[in-house]
Protein backbone atom coordinates (compact mmCIF):
# COMPACT_ATOMS: atom_id res chain seq x y z
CA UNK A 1 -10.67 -4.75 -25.37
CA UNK A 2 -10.47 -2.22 -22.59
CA UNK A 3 -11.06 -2.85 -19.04
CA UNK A 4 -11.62 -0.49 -16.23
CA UNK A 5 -12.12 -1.35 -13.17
CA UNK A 6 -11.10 -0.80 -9.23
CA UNK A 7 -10.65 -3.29 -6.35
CA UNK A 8 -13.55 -1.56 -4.63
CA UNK A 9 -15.66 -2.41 -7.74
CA UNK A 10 -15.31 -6.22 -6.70
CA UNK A 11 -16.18 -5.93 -2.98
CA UNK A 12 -12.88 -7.17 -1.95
CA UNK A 13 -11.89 -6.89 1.71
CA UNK A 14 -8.24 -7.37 3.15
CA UNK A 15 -8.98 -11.41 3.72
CA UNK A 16 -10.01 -12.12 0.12
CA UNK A 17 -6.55 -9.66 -0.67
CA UNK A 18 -4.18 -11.72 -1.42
CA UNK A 19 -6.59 -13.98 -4.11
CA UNK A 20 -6.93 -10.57 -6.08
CA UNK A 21 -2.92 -10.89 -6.72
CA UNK A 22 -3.67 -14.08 -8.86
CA UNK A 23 -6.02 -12.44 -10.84
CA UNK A 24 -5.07 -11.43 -14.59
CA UNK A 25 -3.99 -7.72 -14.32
CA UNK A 26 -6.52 -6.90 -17.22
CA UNK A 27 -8.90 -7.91 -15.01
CA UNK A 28 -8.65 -4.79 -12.20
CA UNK A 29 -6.32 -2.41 -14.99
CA UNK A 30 -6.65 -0.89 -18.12
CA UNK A 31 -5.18 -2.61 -20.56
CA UNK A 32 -4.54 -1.72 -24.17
CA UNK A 33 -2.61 -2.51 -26.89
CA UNK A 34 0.96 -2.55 -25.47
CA UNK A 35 0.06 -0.19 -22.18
CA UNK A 36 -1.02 -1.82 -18.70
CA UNK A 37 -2.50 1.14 -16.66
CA UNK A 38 -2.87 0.41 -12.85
CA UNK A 39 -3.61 4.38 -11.40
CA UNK A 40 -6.04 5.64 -8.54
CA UNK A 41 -7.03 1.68 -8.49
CA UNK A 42 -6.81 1.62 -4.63
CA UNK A 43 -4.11 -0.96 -4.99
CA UNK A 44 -2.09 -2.13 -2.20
CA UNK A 45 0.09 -4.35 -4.23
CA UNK A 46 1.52 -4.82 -7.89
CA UNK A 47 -0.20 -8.30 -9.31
CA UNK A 48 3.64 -10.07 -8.37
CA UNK A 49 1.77 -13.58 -8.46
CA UNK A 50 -0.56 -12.68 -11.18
CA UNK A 51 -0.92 -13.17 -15.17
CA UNK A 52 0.55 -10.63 -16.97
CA UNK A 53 0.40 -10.27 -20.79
CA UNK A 54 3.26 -11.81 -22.84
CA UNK A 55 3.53 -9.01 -25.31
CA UNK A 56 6.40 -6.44 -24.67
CA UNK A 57 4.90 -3.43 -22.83
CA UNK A 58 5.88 0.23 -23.52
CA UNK A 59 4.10 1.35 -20.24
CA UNK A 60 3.11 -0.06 -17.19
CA UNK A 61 1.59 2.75 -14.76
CA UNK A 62 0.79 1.74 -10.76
CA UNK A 63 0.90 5.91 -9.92
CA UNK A 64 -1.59 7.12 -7.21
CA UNK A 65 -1.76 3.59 -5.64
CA UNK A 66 -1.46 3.11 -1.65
CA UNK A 67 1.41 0.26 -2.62
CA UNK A 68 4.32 -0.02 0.64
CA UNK A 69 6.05 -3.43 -0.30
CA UNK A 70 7.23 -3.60 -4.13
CA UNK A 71 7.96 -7.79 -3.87
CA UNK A 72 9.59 -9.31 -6.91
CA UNK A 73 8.30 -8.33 -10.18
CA UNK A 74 7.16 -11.38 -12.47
CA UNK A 75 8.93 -12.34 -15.83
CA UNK A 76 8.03 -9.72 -18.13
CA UNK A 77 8.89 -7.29 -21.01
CA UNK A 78 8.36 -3.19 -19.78
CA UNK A 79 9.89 -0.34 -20.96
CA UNK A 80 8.87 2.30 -18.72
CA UNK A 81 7.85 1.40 -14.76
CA UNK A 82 5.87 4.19 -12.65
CA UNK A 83 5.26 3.88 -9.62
CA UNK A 84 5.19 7.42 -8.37
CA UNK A 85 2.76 8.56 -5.71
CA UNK A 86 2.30 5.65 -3.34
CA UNK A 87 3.26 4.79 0.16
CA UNK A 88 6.70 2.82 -0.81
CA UNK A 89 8.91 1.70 1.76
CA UNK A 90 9.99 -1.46 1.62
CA UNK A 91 11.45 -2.74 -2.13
CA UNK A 92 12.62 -6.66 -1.80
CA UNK A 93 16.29 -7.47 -3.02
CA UNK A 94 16.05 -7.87 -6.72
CA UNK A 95 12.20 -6.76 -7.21
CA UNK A 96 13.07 -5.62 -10.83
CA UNK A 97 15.36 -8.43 -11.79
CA UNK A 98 12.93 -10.16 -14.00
CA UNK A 99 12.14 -7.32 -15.76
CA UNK A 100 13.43 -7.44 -19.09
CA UNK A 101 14.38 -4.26 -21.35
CA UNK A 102 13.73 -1.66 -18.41
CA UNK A 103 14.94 1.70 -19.48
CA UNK A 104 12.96 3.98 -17.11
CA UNK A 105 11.58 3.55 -13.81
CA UNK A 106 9.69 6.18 -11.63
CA UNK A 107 10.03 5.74 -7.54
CA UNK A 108 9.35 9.35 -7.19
CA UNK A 109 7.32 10.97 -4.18
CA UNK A 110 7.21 7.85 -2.14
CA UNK A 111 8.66 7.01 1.32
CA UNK A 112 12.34 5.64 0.10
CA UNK A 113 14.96 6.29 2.32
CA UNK A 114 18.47 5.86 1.36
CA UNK A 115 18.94 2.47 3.24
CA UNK A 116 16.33 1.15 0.88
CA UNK A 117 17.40 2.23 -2.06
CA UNK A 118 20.98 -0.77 -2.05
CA UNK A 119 22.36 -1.98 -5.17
CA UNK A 120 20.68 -5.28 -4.86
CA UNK A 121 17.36 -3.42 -5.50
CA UNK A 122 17.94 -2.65 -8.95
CA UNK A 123 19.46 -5.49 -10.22
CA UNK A 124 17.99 -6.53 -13.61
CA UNK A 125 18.24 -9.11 -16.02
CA UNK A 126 18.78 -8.92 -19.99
CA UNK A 127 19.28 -5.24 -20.63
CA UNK A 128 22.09 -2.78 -21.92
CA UNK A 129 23.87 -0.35 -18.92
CA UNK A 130 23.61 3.18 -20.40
CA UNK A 131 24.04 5.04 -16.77
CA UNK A 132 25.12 3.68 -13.63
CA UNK A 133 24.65 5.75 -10.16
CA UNK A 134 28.21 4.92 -8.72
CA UNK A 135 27.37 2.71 -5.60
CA UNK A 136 24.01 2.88 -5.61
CA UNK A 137 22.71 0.51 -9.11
CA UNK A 138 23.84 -2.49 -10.40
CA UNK A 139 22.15 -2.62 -13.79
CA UNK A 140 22.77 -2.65 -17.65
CA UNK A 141 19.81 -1.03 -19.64
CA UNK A 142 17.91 1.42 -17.48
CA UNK A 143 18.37 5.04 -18.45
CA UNK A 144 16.22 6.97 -16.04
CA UNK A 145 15.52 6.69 -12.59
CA UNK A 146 13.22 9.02 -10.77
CA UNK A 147 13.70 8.41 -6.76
CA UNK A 148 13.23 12.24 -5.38
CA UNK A 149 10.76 13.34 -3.19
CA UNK A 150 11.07 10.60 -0.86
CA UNK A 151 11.81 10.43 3.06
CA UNK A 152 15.35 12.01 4.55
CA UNK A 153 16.60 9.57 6.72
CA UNK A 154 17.85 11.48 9.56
């Protein structure tokens, strides 16, 4: 089953907001087989409080989104994360630690700056180190990360 739909499709306005974040993800995505895709949804968030599948997913896509605070990621299984072209700023402390089996993520053309971007970030649990960024991630599995085209700092 394949659903596609946008937050605009349900009427929602920024009060009813934060109920759309405990909605299933299917619900307001595409999803399909083991792929969740989440672009040009009008999102403002990433479904942190909401149901997510329970299969393993090989792609989970939240690109062309006007997203600005990634919170804490729920438990789940994703091998590839973007979440290029949005409006990021602010990442919690540990968003992607629940994430199991992360081995790329895609931050590109966003507005990181460097004194976002700390090693408490990209903490994540059960998954193998291949790289490591000296000073900059704290993680075991992920391969790729795609930060560039963010904000200079000063």
């Amino acid at each position: 089953m394949v659903f596609k739909n946008k937050i605009e499709d349900f009427a929602i306005t920024p009060k009813v907001e934060d109920k759309i974040q405990h909605l299933n993800i299917c619900d307001i995505c595409e999803c399909k087989e083991k792929e969740i895709n989440c672009t040009s949804r009008h999102l403002t968030h990433h479904f942190e409080n909401s149901f997510w599948p329970s299969i393993p997913l090989e792609l989970v896509t939240f690109e062309n989104n006007s997203i600005v605070h990634l919170k804490r990621f729920p438990n789940v299984t994703i091998s590839k994360l973007i979440l290029r072209h949005n409006r990021i700023s602010k990442i919690d402390d540990n968003a992607f630690q629940e994430i199991q089996n992360l081995s790329q993520l895609d931050l590109s053309h966003n507005q990181l700056t460097s004194s976002i971007l700390l090693p408490t970030v990209f903490t994540l649990h059960i998954n193998d180190i291949m790289v490591i960024v000296k000073h900059i991630i704290d993680i075991w599995e992920l391969v790729t990360v795609r930060i560039w085209h963010g904000q200079s700092s000063g």
